[in-house]
PDB file of N, CA and C in Angstrom:
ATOM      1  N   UNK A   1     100.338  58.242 -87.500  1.00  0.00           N
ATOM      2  CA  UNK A   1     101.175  59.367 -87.838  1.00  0.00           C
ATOM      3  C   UNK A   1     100.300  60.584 -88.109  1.00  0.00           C
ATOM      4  N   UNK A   2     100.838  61.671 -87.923  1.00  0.00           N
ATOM      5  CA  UNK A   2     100.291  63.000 -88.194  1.00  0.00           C
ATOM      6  C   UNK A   2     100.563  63.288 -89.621  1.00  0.00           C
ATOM      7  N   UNK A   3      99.266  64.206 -89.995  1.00  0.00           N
ATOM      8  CA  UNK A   3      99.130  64.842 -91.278  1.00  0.00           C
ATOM      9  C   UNK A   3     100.708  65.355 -91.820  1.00  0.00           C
ATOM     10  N   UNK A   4     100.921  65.326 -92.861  1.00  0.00           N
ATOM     11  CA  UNK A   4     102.452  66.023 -93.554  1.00  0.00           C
ATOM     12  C   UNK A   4     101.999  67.634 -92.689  1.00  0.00           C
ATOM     13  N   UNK A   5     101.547  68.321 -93.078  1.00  0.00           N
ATOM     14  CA  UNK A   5     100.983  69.838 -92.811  1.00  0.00           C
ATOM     15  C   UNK A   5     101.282  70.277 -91.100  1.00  0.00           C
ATOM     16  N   UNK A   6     100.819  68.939 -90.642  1.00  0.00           N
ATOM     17  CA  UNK A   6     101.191  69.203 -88.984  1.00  0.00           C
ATOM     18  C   UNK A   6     102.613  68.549 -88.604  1.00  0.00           C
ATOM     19  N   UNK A   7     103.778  68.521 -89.675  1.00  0.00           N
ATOM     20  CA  UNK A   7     105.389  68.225 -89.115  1.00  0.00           C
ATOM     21  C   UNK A   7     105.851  69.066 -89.721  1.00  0.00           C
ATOM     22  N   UNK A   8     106.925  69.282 -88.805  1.00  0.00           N
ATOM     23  CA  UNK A   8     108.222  70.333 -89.279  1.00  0.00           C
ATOM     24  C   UNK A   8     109.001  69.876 -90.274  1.00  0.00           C
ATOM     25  N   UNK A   9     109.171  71.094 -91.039  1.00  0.00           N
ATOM     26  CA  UNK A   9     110.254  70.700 -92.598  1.00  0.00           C
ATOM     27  C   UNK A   9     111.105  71.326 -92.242  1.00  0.00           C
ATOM     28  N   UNK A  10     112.633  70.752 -93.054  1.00  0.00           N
ATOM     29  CA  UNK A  10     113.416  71.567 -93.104  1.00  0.00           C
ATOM     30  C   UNK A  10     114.631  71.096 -91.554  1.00  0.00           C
ATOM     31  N   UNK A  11     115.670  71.004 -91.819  1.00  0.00           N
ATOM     32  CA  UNK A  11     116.844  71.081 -91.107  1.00  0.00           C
ATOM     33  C   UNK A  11     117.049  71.370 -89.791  1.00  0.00           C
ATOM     34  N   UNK A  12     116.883  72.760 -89.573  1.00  0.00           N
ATOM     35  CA  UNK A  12     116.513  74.050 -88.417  1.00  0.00           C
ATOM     36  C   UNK A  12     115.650  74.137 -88.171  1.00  0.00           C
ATOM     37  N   UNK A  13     114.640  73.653 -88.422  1.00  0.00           N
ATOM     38  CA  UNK A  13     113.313  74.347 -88.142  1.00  0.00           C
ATOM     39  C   UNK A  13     112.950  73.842 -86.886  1.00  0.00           C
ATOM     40  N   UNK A  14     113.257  72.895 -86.226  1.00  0.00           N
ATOM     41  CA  UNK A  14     112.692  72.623 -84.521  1.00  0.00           C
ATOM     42  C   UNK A  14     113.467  73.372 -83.943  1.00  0.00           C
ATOM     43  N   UNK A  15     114.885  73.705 -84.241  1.00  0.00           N
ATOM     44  CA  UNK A  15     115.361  74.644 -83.227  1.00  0.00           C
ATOM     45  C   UNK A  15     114.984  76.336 -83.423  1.00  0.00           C
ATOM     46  N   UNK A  16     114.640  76.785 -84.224  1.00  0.00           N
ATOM     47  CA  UNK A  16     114.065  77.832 -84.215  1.00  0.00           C
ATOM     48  C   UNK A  16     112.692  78.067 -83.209  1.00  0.00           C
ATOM     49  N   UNK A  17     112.554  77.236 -82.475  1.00  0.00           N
ATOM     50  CA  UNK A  17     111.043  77.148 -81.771  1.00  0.00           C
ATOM     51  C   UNK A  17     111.849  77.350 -80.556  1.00  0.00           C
ATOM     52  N   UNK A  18     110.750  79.358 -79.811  1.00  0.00           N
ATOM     53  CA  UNK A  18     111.346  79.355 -78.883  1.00  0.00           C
ATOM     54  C   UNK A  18     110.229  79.910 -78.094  1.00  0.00           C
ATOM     55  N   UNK A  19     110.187  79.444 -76.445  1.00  0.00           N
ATOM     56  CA  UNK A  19     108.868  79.724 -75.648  1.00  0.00           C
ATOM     57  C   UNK A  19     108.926  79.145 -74.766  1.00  0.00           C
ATOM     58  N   UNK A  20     107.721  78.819 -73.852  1.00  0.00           N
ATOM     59  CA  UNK A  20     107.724  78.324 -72.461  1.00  0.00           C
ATOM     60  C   UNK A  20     108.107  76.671 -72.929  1.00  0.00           C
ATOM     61  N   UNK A  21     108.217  76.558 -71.788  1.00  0.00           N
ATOM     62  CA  UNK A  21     108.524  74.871 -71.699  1.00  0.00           C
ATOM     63  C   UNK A  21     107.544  73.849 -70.541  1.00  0.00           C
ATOM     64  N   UNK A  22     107.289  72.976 -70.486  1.00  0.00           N
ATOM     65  CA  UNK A  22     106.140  72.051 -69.663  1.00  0.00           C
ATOM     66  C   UNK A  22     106.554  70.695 -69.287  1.00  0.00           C
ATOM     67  N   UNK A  23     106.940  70.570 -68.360  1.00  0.00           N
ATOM     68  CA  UNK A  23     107.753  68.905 -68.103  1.00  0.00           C
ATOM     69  C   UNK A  23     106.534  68.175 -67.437  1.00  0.00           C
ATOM     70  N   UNK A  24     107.123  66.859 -67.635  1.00  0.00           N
ATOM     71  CA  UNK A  24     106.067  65.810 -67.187  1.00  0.00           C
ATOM     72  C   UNK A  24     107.524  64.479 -66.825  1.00  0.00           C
ATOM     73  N   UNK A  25     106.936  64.384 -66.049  1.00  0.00           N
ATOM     74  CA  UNK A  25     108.207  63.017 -65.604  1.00  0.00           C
ATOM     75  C   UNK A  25     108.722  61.947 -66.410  1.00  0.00           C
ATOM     76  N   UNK A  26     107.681  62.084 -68.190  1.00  0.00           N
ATOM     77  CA  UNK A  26     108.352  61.371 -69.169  1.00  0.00           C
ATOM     78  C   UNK A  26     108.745  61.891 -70.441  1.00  0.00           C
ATOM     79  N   UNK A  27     108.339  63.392 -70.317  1.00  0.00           N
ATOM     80  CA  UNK A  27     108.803  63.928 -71.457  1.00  0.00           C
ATOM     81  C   UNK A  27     108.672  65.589 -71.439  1.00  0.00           C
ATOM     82  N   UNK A  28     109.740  66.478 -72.097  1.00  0.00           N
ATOM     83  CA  UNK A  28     108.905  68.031 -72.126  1.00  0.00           C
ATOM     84  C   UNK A  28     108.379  68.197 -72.982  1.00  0.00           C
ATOM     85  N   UNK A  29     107.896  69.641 -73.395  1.00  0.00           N
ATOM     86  CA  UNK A  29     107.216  69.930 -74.227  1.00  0.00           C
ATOM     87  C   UNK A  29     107.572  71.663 -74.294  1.00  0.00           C
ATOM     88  N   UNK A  30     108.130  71.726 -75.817  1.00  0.00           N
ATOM     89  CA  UNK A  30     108.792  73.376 -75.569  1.00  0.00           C
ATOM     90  C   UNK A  30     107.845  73.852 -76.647  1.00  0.00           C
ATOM     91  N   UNK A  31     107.033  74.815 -76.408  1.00  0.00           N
ATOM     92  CA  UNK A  31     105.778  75.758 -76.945  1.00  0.00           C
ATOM     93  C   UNK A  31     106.349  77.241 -78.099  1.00  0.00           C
ATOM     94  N   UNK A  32     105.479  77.428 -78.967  1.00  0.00           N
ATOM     95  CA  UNK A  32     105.514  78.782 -78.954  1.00  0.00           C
ATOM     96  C   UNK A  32     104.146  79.006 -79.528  1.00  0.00           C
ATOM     97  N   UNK A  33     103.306  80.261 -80.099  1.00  0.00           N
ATOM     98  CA  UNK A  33     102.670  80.600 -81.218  1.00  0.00           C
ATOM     99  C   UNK A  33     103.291  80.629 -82.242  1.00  0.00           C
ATOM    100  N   UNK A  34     102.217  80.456 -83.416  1.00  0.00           N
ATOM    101  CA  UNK A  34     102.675  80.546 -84.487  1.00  0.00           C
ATOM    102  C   UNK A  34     102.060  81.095 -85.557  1.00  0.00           C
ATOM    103  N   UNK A  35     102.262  81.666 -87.022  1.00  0.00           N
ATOM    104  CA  UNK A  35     101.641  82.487 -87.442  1.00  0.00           C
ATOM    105  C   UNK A  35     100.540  81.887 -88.439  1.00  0.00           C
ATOM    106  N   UNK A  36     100.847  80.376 -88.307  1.00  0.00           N
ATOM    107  CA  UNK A  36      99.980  79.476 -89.517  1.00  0.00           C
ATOM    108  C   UNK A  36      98.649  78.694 -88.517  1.00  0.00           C
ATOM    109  N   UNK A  37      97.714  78.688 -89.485  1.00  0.00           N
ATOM    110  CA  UNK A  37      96.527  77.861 -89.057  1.00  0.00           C
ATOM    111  C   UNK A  37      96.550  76.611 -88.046  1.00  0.00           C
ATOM    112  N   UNK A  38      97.385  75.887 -87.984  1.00  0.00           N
ATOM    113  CA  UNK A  38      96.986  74.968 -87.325  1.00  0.00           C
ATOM    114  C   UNK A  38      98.887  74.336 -86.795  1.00  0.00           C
ATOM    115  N   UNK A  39      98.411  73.723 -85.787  1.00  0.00           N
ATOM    116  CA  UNK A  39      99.725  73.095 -85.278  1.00  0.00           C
ATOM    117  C   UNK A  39     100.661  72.361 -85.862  1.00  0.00           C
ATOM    118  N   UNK A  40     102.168  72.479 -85.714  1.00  0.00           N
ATOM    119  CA  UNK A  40     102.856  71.689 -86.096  1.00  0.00           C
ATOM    120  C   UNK A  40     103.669  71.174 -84.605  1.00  0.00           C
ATOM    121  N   UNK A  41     104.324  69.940 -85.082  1.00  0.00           N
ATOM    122  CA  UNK A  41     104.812  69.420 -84.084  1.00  0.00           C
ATOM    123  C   UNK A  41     105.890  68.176 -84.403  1.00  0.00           C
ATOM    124  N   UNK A  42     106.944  68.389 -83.991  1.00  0.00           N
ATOM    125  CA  UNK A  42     108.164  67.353 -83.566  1.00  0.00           C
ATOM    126  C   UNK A  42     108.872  66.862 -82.531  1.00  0.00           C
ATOM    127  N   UNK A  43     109.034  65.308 -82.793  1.00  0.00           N
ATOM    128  CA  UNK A  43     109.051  64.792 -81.388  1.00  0.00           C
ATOM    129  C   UNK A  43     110.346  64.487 -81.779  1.00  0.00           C
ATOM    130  N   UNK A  44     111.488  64.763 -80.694  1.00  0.00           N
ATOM    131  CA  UNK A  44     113.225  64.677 -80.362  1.00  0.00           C
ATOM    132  C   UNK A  44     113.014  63.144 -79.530  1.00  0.00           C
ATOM    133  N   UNK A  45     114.089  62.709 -80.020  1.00  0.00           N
ATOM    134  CA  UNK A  45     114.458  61.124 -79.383  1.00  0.00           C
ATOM    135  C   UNK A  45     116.147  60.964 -79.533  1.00  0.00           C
ATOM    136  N   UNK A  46     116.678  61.258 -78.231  1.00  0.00           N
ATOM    137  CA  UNK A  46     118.090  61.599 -78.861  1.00  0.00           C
ATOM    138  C   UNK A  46     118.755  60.268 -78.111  1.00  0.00           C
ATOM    139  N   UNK A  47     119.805  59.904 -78.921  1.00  0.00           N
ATOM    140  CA  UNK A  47     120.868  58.732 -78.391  1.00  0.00           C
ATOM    141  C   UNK A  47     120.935  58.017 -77.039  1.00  0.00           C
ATOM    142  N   UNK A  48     121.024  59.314 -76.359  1.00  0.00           N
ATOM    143  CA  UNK A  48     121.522  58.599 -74.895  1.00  0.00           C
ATOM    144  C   UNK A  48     119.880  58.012 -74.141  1.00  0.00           C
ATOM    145  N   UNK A  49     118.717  58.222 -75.102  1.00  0.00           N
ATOM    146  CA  UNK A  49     117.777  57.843 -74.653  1.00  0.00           C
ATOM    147  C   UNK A  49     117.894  56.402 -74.832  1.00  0.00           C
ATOM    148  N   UNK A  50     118.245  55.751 -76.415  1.00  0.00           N
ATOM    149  CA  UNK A  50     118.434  54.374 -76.322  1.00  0.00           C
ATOM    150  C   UNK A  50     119.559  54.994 -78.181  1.00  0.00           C
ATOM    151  N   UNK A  51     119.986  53.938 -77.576  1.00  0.00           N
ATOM    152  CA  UNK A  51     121.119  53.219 -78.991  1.00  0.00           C
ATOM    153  C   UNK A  51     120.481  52.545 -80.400  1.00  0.00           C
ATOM    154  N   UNK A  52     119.308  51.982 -79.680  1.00  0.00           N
ATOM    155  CA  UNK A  52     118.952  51.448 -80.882  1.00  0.00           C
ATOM    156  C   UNK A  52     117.888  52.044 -81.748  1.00  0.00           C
ATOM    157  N   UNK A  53     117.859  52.172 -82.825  1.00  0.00           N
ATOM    158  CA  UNK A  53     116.991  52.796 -83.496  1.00  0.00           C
ATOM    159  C   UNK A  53     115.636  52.998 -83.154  1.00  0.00           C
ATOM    160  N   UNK A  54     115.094  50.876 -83.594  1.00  0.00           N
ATOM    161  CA  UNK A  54     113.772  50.365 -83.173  1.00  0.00           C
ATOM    162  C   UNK A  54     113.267  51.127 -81.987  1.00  0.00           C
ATOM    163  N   UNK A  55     114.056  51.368 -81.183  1.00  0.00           N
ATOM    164  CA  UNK A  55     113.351  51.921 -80.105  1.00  0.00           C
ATOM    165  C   UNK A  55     113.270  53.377 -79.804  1.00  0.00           C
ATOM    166  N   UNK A  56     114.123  54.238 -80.462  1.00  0.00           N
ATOM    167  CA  UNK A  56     113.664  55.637 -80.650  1.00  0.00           C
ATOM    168  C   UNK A  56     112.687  56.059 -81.733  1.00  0.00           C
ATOM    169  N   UNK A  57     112.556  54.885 -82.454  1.00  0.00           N
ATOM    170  CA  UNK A  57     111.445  55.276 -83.644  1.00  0.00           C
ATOM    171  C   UNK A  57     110.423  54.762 -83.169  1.00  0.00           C
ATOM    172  N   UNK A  58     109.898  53.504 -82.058  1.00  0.00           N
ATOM    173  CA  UNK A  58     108.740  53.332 -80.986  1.00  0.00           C
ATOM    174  C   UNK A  58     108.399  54.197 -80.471  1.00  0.00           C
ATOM    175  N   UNK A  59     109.421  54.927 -79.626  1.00  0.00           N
ATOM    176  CA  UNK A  59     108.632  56.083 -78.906  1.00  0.00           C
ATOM    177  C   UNK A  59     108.197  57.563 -79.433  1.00  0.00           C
ATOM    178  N   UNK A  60     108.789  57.849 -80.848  1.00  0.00           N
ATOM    179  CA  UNK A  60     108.538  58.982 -81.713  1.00  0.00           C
ATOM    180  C   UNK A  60     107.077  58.452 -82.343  1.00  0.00           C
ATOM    181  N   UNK A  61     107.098  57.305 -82.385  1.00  0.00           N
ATOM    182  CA  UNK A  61     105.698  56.866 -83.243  1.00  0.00           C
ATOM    183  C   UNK A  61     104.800  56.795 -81.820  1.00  0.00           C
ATOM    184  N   UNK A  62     104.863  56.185 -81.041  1.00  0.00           N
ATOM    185  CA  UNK A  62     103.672  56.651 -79.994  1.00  0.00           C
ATOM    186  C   UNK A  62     103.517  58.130 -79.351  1.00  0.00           C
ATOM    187  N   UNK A  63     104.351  58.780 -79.545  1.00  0.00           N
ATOM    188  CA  UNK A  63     104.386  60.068 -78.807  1.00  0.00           C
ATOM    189  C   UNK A  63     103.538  60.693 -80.433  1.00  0.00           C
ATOM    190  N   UNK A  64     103.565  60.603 -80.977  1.00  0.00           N
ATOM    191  CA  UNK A  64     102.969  61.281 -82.496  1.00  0.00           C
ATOM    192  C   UNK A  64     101.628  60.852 -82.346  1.00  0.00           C
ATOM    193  N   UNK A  65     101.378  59.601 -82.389  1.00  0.00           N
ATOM    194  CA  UNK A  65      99.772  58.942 -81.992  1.00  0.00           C
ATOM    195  C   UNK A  65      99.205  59.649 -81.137  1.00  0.00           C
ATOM    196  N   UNK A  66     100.046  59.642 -79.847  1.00  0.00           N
ATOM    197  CA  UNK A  66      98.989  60.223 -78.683  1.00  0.00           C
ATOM    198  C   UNK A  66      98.495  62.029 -78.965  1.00  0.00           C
ATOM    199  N   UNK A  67      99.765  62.644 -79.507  1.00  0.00           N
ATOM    200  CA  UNK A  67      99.504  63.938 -79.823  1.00  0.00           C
ATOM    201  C   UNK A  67      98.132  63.990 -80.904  1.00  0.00           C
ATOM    202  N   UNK A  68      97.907  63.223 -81.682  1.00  0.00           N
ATOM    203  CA  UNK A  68      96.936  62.837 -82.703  1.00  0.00           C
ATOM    204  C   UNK A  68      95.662  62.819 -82.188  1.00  0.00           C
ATOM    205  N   UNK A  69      95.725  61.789 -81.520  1.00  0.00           N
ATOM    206  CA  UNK A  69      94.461  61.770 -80.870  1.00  0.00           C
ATOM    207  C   UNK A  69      94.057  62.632 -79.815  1.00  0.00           C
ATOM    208  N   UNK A  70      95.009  63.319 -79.293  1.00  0.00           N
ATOM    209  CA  UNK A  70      94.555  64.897 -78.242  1.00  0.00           C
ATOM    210  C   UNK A  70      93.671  65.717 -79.149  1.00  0.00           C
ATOM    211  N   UNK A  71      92.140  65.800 -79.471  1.00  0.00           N
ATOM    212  CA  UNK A  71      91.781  67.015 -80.308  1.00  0.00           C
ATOM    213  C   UNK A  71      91.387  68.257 -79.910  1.00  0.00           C
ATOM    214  N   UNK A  72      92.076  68.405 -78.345  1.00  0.00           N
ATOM    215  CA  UNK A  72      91.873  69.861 -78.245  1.00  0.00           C
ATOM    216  C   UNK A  72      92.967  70.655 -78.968  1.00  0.00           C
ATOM    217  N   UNK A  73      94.295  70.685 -79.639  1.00  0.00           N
ATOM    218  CA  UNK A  73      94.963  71.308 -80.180  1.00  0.00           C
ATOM    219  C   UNK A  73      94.541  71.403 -81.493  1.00  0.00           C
ATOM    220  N   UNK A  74      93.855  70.448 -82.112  1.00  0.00           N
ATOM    221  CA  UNK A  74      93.381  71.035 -83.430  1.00  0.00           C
ATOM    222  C   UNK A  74      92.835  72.359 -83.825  1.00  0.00           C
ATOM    223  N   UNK A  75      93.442  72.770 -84.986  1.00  0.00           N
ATOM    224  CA  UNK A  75      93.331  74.114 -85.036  1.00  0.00           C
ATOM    225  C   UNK A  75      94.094  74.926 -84.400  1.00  0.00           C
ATOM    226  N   UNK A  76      94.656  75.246 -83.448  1.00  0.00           N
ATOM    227  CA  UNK A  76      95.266  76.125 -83.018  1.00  0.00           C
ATOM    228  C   UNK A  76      97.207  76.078 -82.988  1.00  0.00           C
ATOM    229  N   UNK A  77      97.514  77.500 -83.302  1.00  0.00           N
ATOM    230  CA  UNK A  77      98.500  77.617 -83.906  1.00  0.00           C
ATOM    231  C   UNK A  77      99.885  77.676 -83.297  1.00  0.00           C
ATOM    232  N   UNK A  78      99.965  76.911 -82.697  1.00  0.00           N
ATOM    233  CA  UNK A  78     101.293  76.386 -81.955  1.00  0.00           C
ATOM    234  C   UNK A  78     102.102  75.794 -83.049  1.00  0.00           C
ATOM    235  N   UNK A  79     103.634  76.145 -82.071  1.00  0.00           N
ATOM    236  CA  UNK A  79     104.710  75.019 -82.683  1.00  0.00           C
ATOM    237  C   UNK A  79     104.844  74.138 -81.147  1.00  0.00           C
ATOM    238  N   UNK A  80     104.933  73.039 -81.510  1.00  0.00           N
ATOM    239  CA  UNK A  80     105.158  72.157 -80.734  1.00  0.00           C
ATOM    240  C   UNK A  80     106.387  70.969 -80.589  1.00  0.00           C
ATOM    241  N   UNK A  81     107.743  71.011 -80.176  1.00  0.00           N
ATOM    242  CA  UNK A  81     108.592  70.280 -79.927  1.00  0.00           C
ATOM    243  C   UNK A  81     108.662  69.340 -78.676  1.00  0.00           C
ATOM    244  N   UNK A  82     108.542  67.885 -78.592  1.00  0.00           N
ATOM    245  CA  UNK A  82     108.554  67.112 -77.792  1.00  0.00           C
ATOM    246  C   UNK A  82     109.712  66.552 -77.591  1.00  0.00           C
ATOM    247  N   UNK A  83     110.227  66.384 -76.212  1.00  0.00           N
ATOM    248  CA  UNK A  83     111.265  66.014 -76.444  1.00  0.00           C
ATOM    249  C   UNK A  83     111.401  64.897 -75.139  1.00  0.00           C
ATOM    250  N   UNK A  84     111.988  63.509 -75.606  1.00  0.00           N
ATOM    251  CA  UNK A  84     111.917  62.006 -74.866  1.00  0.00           C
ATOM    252  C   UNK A  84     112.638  62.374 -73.224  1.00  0.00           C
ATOM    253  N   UNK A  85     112.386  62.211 -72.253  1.00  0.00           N
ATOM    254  CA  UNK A  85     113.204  61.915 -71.421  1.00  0.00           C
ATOM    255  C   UNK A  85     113.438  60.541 -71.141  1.00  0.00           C
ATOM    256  N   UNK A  86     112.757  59.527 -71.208  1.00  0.00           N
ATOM    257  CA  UNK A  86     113.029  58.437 -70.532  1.00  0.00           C
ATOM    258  C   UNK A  86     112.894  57.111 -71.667  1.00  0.00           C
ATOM    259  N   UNK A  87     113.317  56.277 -71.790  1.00  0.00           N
ATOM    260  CA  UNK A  87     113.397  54.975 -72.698  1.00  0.00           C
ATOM    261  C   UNK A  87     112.374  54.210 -72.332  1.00  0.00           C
ATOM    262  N   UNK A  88     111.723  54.709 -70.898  1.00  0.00           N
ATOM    263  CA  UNK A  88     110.222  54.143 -70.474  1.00  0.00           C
ATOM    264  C   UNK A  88     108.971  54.047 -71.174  1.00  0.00           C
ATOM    265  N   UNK A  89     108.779  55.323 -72.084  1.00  0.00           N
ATOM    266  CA  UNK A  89     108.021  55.591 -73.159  1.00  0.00           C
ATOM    267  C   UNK A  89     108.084  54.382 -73.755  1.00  0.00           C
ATOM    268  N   UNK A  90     108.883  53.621 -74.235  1.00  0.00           N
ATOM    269  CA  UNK A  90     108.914  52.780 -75.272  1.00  0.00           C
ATOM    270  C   UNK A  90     107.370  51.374 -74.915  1.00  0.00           C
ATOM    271  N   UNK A  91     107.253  51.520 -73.700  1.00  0.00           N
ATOM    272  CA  UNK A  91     106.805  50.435 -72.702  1.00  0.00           C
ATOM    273  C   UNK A  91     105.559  50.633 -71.907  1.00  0.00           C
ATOM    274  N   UNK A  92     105.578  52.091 -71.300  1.00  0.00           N
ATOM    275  CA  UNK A  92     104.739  52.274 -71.135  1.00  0.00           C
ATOM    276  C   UNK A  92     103.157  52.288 -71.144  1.00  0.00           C
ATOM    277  N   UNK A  93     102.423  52.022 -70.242  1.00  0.00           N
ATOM    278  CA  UNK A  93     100.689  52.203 -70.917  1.00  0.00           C
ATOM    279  C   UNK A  93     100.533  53.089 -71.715  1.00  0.00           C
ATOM    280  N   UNK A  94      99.727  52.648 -72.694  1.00  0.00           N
ATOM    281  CA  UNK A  94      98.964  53.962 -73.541  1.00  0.00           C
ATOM    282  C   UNK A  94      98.181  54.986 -72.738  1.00  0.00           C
ATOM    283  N   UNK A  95      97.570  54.173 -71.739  1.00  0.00           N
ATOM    284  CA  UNK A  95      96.557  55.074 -71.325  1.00  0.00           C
ATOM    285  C   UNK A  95      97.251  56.128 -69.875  1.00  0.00           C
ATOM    286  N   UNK A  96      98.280  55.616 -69.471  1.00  0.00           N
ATOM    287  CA  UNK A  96      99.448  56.491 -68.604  1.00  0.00           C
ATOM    288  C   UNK A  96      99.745  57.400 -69.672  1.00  0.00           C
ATOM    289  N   UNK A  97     100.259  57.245 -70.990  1.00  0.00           N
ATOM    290  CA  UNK A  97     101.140  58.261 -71.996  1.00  0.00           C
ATOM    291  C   UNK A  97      99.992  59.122 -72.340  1.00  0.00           C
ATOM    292  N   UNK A  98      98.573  58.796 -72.425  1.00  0.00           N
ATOM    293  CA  UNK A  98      97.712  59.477 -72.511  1.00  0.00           C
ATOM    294  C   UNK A  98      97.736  60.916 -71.617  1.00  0.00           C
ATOM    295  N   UNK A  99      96.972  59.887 -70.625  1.00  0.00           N
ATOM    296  CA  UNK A  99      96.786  61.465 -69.250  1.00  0.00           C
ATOM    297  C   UNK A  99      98.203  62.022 -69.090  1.00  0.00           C
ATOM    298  N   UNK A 100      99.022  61.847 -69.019  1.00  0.00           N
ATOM    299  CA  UNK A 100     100.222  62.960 -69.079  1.00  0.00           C
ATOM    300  C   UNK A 100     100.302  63.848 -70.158  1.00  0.00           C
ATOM    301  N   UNK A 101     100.155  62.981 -71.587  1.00  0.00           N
ATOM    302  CA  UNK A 101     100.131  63.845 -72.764  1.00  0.00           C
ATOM    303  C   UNK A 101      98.680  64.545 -72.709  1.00  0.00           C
ATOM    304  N   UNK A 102      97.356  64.620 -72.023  1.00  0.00           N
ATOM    305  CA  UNK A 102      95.959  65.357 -72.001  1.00  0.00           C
ATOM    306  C   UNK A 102      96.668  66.479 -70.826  1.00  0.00           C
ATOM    307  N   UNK A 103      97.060  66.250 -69.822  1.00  0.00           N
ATOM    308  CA  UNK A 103      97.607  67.331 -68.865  1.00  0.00           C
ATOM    309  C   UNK A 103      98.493  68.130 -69.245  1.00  0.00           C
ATOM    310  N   UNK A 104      99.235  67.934 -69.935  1.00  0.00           N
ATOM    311  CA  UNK A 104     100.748  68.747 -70.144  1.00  0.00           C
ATOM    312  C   UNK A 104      99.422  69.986 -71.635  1.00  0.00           C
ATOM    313  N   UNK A 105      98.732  68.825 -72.467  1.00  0.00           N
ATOM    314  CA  UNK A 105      98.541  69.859 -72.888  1.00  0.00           C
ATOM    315  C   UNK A 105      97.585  70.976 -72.873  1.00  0.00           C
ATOM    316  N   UNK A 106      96.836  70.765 -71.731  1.00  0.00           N
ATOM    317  CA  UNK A 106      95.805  71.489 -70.530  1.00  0.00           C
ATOM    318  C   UNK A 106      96.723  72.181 -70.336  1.00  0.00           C
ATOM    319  N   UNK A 107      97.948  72.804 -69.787  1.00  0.00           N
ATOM    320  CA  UNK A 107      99.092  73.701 -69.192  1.00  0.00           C
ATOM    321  C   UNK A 107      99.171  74.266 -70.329  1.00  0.00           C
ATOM    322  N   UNK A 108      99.488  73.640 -71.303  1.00  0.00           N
ATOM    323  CA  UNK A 108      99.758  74.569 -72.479  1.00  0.00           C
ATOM    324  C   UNK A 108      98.190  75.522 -73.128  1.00  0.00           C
ATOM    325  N   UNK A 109      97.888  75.332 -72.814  1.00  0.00           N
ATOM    326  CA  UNK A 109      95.901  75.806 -73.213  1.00  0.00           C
ATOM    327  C   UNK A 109      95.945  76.570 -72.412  1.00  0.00           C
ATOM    328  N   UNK A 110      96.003  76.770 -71.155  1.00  0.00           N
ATOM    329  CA  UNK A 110      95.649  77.252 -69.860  1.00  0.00           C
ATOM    330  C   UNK A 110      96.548  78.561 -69.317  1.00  0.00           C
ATOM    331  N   UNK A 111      98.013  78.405 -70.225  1.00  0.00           N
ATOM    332  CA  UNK A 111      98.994  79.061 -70.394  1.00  0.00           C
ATOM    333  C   UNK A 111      98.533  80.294 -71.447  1.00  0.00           C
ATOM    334  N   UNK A 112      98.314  79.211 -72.675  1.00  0.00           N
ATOM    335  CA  UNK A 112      97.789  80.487 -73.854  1.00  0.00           C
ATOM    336  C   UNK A 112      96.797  81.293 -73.525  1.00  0.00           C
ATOM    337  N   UNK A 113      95.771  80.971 -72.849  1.00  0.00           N
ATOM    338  CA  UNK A 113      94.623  81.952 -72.606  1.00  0.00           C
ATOM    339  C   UNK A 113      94.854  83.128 -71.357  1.00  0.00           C
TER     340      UNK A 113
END
């Protein structure tokens, strides 16, 4: 899991995040700047992805890991909303969820500069 400091508080606060967007065939990723030190980030896992809990809280907990271990975003001041497309995540290789999650956030780097 990610630091308290790097998740969103508060009710509204993922939908207030507004900016480019970055798809990947298992998940997007909707961007903005932000005015605080270092990144925050929330990952969306909505119903029609799966019914059952266990398994939207699998793929919110690996999608959080992999963002974790990406350390080129450290430090820099993005909001970051992830959001599930596929129930595949749940299953998937780590090291597939990897290079999609290292590319998508190369676009987003590559975008900011």
């Amino acid at each position: 899991m990610i630091a308290r400091i790097n998740r969103f508080h508060g009710h509204k606060s993922v939908s207030r995040v507004r900016g480019a967007t970055i798809h990947s065939s298992l998940f997007s990723i909707r961007y903005a700047t932000s005015s605080r030190t270092d990144y925050r980030l929330a990952v969306v896992v909505s119903k029609k992805i799966s019914l059952k809990a266990v398994i939207r809280n699998r793929i919110r907990r690996r999608l959080f890991e992999t963002v974790r271990q990406q350390k080129r975003i450290q430090g820099l001041p993005l909001d970051l909303v992830i959001y599930a497309k596929s129930v595949e995540l749940a299953d998937v290789d780590q090291a597939v969820l990897a290079q999609e999650m290292a590319s998508a956030i190369k676009k987003i780097l590559r975008a900011q500069n």
